[in-house]
N, C-alpha and C. Protein backbone atom coordinates (compact mmCIF):
# COMPACT_ATOMS: atom_id res chain seq x y z
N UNK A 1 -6.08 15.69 -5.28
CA UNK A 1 -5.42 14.81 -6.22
C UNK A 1 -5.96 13.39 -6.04
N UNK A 2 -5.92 12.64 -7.14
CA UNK A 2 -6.54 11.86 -6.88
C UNK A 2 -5.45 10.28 -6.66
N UNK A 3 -5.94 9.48 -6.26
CA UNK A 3 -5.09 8.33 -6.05
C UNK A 3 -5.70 6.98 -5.97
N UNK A 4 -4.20 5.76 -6.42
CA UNK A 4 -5.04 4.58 -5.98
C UNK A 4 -3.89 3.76 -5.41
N UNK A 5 -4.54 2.82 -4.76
CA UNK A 5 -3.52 2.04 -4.08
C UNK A 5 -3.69 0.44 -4.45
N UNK A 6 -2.17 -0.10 -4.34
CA UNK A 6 -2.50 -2.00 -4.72
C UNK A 6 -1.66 -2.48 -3.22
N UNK A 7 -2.52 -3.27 -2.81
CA UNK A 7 -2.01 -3.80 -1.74
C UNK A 7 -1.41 -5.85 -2.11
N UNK A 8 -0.13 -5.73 -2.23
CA UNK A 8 0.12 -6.99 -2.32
C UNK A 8 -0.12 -8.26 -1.60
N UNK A 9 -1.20 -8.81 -1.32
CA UNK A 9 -2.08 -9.69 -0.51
C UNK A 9 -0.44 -10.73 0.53
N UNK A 10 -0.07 -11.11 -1.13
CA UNK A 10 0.79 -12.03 -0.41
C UNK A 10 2.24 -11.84 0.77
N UNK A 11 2.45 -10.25 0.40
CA UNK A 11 3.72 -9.64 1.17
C UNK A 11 2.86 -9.04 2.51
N UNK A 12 1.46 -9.06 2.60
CA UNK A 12 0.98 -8.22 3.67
C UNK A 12 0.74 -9.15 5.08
N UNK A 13 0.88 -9.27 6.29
CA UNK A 13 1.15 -9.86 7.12
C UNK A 13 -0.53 -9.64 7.95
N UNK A 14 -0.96 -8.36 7.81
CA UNK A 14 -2.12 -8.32 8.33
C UNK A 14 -2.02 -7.65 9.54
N UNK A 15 -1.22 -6.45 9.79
CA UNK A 15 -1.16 -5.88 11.54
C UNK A 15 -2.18 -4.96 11.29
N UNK A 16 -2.99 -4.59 10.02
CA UNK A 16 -3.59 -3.62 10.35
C UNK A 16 -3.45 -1.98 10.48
N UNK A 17 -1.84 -1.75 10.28
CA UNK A 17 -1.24 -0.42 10.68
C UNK A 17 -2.15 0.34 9.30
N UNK A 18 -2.70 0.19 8.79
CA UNK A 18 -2.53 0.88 6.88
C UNK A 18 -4.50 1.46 7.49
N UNK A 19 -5.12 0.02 7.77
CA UNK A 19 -6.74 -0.03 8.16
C UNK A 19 -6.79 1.96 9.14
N UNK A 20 -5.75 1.59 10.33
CA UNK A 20 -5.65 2.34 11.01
C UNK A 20 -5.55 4.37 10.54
N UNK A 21 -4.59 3.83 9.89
CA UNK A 21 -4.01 5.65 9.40
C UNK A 21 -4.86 5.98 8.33
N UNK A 22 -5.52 4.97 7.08
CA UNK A 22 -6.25 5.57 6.46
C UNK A 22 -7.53 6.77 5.93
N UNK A 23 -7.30 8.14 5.95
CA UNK A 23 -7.99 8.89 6.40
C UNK A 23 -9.79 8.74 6.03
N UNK A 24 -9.42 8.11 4.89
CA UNK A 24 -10.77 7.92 3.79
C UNK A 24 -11.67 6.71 4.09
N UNK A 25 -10.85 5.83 4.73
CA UNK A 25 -11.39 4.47 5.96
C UNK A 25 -11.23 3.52 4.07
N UNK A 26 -10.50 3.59 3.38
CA UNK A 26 -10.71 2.63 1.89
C UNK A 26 -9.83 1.08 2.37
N UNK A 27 -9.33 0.63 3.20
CA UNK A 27 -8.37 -0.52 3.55
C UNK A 27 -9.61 -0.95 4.77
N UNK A 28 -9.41 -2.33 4.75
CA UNK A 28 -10.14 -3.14 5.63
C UNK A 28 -9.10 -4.71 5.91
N UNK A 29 -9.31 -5.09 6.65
CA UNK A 29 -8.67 -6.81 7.25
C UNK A 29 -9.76 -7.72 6.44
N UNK A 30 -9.26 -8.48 5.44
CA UNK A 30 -9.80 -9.22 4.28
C UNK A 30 -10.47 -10.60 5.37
N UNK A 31 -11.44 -11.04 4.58
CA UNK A 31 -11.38 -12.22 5.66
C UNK A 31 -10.73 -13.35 4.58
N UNK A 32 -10.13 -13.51 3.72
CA UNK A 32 -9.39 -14.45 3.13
C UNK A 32 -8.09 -14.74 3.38
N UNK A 33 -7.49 -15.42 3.82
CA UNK A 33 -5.93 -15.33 4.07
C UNK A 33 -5.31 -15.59 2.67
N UNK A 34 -4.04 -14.98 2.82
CA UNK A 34 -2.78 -15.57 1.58
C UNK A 34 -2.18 -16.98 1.70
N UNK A 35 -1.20 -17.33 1.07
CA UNK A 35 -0.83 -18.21 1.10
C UNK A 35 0.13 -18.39 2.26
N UNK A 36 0.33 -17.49 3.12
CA UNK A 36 1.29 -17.87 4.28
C UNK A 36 0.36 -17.78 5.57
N UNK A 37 -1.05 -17.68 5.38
CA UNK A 37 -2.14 -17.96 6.09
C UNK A 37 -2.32 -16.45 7.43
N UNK A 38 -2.14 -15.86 6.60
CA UNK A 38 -2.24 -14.40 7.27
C UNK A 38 -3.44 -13.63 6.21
N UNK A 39 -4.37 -12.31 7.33
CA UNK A 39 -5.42 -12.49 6.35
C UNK A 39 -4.98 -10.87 6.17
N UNK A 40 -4.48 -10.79 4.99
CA UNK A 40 -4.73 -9.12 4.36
C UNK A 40 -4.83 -8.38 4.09
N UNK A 41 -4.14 -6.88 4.18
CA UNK A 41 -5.25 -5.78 4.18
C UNK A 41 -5.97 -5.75 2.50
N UNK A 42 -7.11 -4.82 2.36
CA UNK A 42 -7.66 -4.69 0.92
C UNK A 42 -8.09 -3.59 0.96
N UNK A 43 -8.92 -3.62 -0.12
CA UNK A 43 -8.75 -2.18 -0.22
C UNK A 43 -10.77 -1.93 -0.90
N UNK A 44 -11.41 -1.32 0.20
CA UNK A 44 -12.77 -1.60 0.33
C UNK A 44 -13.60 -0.66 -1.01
N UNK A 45 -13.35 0.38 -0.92
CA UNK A 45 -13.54 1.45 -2.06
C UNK A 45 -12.55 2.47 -2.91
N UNK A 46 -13.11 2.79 -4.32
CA UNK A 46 -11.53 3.99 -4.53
C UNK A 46 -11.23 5.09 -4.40
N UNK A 47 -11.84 5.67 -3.28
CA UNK A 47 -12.12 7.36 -3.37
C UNK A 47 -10.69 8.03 -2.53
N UNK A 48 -9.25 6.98 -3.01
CA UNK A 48 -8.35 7.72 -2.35
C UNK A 48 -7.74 8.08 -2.88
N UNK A 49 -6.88 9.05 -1.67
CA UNK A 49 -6.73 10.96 -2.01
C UNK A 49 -5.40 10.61 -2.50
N UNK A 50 -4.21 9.61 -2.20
CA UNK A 50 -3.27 9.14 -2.89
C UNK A 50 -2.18 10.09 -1.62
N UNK A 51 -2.73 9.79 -0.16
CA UNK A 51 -1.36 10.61 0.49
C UNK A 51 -0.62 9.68 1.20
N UNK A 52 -0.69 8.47 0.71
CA UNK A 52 0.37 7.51 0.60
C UNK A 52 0.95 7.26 2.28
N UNK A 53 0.04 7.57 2.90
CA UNK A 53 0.22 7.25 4.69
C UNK A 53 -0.10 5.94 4.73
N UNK A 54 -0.45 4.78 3.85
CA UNK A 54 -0.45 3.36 4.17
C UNK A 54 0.48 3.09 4.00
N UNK A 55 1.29 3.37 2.80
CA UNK A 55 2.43 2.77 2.31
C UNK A 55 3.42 3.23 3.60
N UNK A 56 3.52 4.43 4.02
CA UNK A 56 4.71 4.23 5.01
C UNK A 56 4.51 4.14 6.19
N UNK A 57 3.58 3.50 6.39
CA UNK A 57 3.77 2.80 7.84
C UNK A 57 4.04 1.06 7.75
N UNK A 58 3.33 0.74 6.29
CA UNK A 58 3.83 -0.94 6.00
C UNK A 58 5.04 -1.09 6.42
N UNK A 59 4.93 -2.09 7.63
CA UNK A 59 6.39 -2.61 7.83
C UNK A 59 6.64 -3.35 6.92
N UNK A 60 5.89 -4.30 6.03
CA UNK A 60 5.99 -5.41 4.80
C UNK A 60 6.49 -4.84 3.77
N UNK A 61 5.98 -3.52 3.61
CA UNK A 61 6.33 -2.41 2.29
C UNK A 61 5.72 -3.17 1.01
N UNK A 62 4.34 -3.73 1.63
CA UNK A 62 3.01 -4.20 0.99
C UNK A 62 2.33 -3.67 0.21
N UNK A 63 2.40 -1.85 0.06
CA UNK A 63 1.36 -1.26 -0.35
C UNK A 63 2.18 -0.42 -1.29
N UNK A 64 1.47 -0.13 -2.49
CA UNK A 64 2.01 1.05 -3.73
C UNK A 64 0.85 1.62 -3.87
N UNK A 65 1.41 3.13 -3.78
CA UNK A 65 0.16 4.27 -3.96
C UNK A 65 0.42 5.22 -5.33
N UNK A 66 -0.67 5.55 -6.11
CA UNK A 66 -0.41 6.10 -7.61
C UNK A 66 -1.15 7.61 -7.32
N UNK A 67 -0.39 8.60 -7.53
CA UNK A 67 -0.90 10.00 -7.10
C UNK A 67 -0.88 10.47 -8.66
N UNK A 68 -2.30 10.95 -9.20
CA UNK A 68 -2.55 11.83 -10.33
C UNK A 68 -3.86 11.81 -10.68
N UNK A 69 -4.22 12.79 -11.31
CA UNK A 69 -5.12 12.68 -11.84
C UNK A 69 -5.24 11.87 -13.65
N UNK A 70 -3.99 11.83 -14.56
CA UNK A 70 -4.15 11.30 -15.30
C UNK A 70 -3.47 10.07 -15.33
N UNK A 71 -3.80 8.65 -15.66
CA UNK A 71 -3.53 7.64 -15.65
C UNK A 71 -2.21 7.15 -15.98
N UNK A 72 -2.10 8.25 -16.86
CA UNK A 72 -0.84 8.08 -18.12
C UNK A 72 0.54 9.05 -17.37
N UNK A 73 -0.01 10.13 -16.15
CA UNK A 73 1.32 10.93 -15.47
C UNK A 73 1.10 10.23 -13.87
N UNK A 74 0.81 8.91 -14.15
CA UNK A 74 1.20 8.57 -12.52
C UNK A 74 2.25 8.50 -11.95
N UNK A 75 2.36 9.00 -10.59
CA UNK A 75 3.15 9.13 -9.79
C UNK A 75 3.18 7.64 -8.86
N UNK A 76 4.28 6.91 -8.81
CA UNK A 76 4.33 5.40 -7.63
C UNK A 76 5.34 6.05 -6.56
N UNK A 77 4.29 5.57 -5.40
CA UNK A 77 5.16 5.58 -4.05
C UNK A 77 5.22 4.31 -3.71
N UNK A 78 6.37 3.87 -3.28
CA UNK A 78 6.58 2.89 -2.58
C UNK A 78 6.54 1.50 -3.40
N UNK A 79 6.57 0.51 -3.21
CA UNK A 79 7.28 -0.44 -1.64
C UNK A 79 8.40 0.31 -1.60
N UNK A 80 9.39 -0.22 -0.57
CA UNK A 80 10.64 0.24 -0.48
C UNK A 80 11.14 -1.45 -0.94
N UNK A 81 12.62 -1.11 -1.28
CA UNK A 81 13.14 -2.10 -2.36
C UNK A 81 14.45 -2.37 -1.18
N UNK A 82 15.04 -3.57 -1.50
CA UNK A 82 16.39 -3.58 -0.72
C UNK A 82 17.11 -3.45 -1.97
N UNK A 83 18.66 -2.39 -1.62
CA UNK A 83 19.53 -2.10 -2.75
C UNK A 83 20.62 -3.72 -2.84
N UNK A 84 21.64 -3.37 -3.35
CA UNK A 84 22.82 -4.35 -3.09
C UNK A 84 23.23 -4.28 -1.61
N UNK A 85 23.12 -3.23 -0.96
CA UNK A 85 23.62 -3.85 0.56
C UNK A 85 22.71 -3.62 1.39
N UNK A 86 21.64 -3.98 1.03
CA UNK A 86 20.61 -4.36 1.94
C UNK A 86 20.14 -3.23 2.78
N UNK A 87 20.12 -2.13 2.04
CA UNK A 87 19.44 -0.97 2.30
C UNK A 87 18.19 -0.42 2.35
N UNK A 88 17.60 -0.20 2.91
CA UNK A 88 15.96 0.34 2.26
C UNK A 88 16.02 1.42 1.90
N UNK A 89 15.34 1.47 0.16
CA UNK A 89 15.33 2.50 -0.25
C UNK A 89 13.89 2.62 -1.03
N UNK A 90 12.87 4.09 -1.04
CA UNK A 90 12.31 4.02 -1.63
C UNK A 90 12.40 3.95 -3.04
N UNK A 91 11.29 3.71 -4.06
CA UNK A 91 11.46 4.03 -4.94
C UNK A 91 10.62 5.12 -5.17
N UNK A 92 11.51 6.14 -6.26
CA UNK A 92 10.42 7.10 -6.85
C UNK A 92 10.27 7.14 -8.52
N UNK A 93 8.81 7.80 -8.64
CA UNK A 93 8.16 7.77 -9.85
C UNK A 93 8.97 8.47 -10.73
């Protein structure tokens, strides 16, 4: 299946956990920082498989992953959202 991922530059803190688990090696440590002067993760090529192991290890809940093959039946994993009482909850597609 195929997949893609958006990594939100500015919510990402930069530990690296996403670089790590990625099976396809597509996430790298940006050398640009955001605006809170932390540098990154990005996302180097698109050949991912969409099994959404970056998104849940983000402690930031930085990363959204799109699982399908057609553009138009994508599937979104993640961020996780806080509810009204400050719950973490994912969202699903």
């Amino acid at each position: 299946m195929a997949g893609k991922i958006i990594i939100d530059a500015e919510r990402c803190k930069g530990c690296g956990l996403c670089v790590v688990v990625c099976p396809k090696k597509n996430i790298v440590i940006s050398g640009k920082s955001n605006k809170a002067g932390y540098f990154p993760a990005d996302i180097t090529n698109h050949d991912c498989t969409g099994c959404a192991v970056c998104a849940i290890v983000c402690p930031e809940c930085a990363i959204e992953v799109y699982q399908g093959d057609d553009a138009s039946k994508i599937k979104s994993i993640g961020p996780a959202k806080k509810n009204k009482t400050n719950n973490l909850v994912r969202k699903s597609g």
